[in-house]
C-alpha atoms as a PDB file:
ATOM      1  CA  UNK A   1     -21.384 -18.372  10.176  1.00  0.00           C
ATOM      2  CA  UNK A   2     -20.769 -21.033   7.626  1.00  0.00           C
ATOM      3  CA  UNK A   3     -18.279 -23.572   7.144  1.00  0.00           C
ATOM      4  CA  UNK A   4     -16.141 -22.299   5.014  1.00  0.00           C
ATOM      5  CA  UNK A   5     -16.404 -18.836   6.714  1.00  0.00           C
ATOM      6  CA  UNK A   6     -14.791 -20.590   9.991  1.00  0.00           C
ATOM      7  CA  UNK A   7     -12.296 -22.187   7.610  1.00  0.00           C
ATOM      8  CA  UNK A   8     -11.569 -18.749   6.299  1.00  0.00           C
ATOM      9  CA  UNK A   9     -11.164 -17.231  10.179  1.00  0.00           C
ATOM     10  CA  UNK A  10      -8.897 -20.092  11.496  1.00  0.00           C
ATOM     11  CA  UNK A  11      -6.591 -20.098   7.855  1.00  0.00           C
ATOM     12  CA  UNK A  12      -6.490 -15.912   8.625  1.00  0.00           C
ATOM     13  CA  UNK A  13      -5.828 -16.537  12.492  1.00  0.00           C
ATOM     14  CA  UNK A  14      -3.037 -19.302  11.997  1.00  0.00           C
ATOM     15  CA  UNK A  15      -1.276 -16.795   9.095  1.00  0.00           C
ATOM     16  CA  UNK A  16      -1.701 -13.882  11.715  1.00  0.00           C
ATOM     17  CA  UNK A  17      -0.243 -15.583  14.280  1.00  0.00           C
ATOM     18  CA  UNK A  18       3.073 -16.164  12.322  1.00  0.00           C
ATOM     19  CA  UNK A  19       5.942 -14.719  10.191  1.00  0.00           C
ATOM     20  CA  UNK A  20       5.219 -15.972   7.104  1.00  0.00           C
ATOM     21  CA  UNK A  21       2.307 -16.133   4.983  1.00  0.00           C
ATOM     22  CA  UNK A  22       2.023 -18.507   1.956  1.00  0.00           C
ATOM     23  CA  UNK A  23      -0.010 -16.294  -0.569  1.00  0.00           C
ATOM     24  CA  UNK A  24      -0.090 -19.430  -2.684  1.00  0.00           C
ATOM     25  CA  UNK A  25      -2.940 -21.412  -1.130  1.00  0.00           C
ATOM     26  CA  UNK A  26      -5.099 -18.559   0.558  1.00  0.00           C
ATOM     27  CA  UNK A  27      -8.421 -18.051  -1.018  1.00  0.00           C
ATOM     28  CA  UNK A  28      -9.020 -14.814  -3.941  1.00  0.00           C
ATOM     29  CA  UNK A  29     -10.463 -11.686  -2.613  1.00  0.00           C
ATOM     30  CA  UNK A  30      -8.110 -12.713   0.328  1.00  0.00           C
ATOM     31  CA  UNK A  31      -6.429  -9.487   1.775  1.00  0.00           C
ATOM     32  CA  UNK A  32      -2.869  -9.007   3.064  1.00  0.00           C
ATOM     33  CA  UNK A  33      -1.785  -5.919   4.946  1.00  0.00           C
ATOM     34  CA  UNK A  34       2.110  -5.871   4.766  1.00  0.00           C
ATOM     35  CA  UNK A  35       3.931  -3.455   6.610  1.00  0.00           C
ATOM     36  CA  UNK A  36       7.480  -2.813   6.031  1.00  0.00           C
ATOM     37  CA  UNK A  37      10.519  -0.027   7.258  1.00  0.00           C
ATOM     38  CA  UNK A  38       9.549   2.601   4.743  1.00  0.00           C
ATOM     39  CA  UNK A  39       5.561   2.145   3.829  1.00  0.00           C
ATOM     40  CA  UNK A  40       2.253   0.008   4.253  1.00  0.00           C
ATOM     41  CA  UNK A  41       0.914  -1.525   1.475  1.00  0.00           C
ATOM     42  CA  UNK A  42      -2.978  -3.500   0.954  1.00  0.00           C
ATOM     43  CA  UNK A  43      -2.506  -6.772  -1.281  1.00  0.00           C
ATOM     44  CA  UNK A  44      -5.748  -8.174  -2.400  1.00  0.00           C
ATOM     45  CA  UNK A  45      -5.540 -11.690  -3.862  1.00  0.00           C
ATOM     46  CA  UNK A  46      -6.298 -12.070  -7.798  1.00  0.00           C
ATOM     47  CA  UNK A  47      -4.939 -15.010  -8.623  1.00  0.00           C
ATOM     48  CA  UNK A  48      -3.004 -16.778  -5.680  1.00  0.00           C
ATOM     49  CA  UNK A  49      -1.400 -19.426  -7.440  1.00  0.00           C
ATOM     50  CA  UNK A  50       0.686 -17.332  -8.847  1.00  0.00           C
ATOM     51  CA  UNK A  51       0.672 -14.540  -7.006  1.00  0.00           C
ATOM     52  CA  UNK A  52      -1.608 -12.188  -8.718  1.00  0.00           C
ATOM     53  CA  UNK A  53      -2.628  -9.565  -6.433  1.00  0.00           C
ATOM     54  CA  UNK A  54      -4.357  -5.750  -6.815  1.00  0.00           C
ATOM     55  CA  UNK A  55      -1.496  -3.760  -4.780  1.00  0.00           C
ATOM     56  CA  UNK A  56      -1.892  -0.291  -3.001  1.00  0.00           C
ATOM     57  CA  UNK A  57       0.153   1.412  -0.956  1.00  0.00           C
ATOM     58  CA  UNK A  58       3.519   2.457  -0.753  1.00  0.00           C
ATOM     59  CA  UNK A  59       5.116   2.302  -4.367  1.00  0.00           C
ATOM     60  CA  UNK A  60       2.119   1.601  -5.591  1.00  0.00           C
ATOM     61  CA  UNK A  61       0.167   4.420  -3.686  1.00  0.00           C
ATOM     62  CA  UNK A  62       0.176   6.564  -7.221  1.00  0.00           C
ATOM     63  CA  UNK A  63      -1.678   4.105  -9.165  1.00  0.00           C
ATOM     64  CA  UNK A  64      -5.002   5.332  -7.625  1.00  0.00           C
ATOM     65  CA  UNK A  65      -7.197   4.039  -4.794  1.00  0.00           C
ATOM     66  CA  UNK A  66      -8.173   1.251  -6.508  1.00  0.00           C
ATOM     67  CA  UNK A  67      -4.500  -0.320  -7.053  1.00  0.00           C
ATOM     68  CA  UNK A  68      -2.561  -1.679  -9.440  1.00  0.00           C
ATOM     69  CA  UNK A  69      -2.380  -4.947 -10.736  1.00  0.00           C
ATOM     70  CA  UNK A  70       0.747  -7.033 -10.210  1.00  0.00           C
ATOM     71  CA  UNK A  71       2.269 -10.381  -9.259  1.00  0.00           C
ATOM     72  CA  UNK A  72       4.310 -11.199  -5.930  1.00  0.00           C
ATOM     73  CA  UNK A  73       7.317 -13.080  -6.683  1.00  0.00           C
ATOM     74  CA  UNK A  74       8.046 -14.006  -3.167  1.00  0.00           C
ATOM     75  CA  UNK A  75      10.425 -12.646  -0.441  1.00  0.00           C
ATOM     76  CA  UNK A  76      14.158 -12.494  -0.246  1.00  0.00           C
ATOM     77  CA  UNK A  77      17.403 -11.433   1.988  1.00  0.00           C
ATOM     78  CA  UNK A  78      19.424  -9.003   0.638  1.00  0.00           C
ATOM     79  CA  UNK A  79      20.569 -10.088  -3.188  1.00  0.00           C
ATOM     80  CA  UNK A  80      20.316 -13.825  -2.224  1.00  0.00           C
ATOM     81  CA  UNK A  81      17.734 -16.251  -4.260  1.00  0.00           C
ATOM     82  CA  UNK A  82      13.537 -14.892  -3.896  1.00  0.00           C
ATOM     83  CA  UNK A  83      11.417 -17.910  -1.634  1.00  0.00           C
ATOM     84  CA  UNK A  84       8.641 -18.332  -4.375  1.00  0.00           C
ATOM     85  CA  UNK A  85       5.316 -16.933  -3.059  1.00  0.00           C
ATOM     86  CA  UNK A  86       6.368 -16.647   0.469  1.00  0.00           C
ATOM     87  CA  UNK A  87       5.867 -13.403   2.732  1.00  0.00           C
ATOM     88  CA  UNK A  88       8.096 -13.329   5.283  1.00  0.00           C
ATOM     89  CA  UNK A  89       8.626 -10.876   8.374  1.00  0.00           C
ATOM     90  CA  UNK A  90      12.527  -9.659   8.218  1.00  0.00           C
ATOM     91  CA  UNK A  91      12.709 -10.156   4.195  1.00  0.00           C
ATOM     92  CA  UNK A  92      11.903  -7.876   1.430  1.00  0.00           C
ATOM     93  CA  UNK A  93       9.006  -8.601  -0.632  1.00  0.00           C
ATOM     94  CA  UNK A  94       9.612  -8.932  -4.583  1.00  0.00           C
ATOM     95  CA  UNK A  95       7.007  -7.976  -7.027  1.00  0.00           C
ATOM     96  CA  UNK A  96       7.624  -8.594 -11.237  1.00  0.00           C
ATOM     97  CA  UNK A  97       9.516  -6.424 -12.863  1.00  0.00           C
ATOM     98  CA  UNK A  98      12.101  -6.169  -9.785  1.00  0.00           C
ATOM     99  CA  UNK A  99      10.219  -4.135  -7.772  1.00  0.00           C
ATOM    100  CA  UNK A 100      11.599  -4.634  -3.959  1.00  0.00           C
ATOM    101  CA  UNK A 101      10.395  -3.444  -0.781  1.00  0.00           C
ATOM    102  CA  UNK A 102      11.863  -2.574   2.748  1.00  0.00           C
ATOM    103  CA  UNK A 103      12.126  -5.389   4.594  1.00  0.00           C
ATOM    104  CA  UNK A 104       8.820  -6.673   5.937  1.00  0.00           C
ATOM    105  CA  UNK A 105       8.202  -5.487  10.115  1.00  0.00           C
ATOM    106  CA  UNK A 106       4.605  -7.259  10.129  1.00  0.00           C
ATOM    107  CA  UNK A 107       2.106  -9.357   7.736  1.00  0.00           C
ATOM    108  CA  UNK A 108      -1.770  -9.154   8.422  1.00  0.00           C
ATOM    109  CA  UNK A 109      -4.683 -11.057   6.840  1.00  0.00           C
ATOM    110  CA  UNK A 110      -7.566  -9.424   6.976  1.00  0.00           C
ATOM    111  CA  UNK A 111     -11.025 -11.273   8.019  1.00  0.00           C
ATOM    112  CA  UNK A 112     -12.725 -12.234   5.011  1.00  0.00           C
ATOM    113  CA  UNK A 113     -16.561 -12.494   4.943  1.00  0.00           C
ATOM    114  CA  UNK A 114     -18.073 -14.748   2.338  1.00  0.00           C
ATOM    115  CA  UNK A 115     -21.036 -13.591   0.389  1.00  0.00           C
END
């Protein structure tokens, strides 16, 4: 295993670990499980700096198996302001165009192997 494969494994452990994820600074090709009341959904980063991600699953679970892409705006409580790029367990995730999830139960990384 390389270097930046451990670096990948500890960033992924640390995230998995916690309640929120900061989709800002993982790496592309990075993917997020999220898990919420209602549905699961697969987030695989495009663009992480702002938020760019190939979505499946729940609302997006029509678009085909190979996802749709869209951009996470962040989470939020109820109607209250959205944290920018932040996942966070208990919150509802926010994607453009005011699409809003169930509020999130659990937040996975997957491990990421590097080619």
């Amino acid at each position: 295993m390389n270097e930046r494969e451990l670096e990948i494994d500890e960033l992924s452990e640390r995230f998995n670990q916690s309640h929120q994820i900061d989709i800002s600074v993982l790496p592309k090709g990075a993917k997020i499980v999220l898990l919420t009341g209602n549905s699961t959904y697969w987030l695989e980063m495009v663009y992480p700096p702002k938020g760019k991600v190939k979505a499946s699953g729940g609302i997006f679970k029509d678009a085909g198996k190979d996802g749709i892409i869209t951009y996470v705006l962040g989470s939020r409580l109820n109607d209250k302001d959205t944290i920018s790029l932040q996942l966070i367990v208990g919150m509802n995730c926010v994607f453009e165009n005011n699409i809003i999830t169930s509020p999130i139960q659990k937040l996975f990384i997957e491990p990421m192997k590097l080619k």
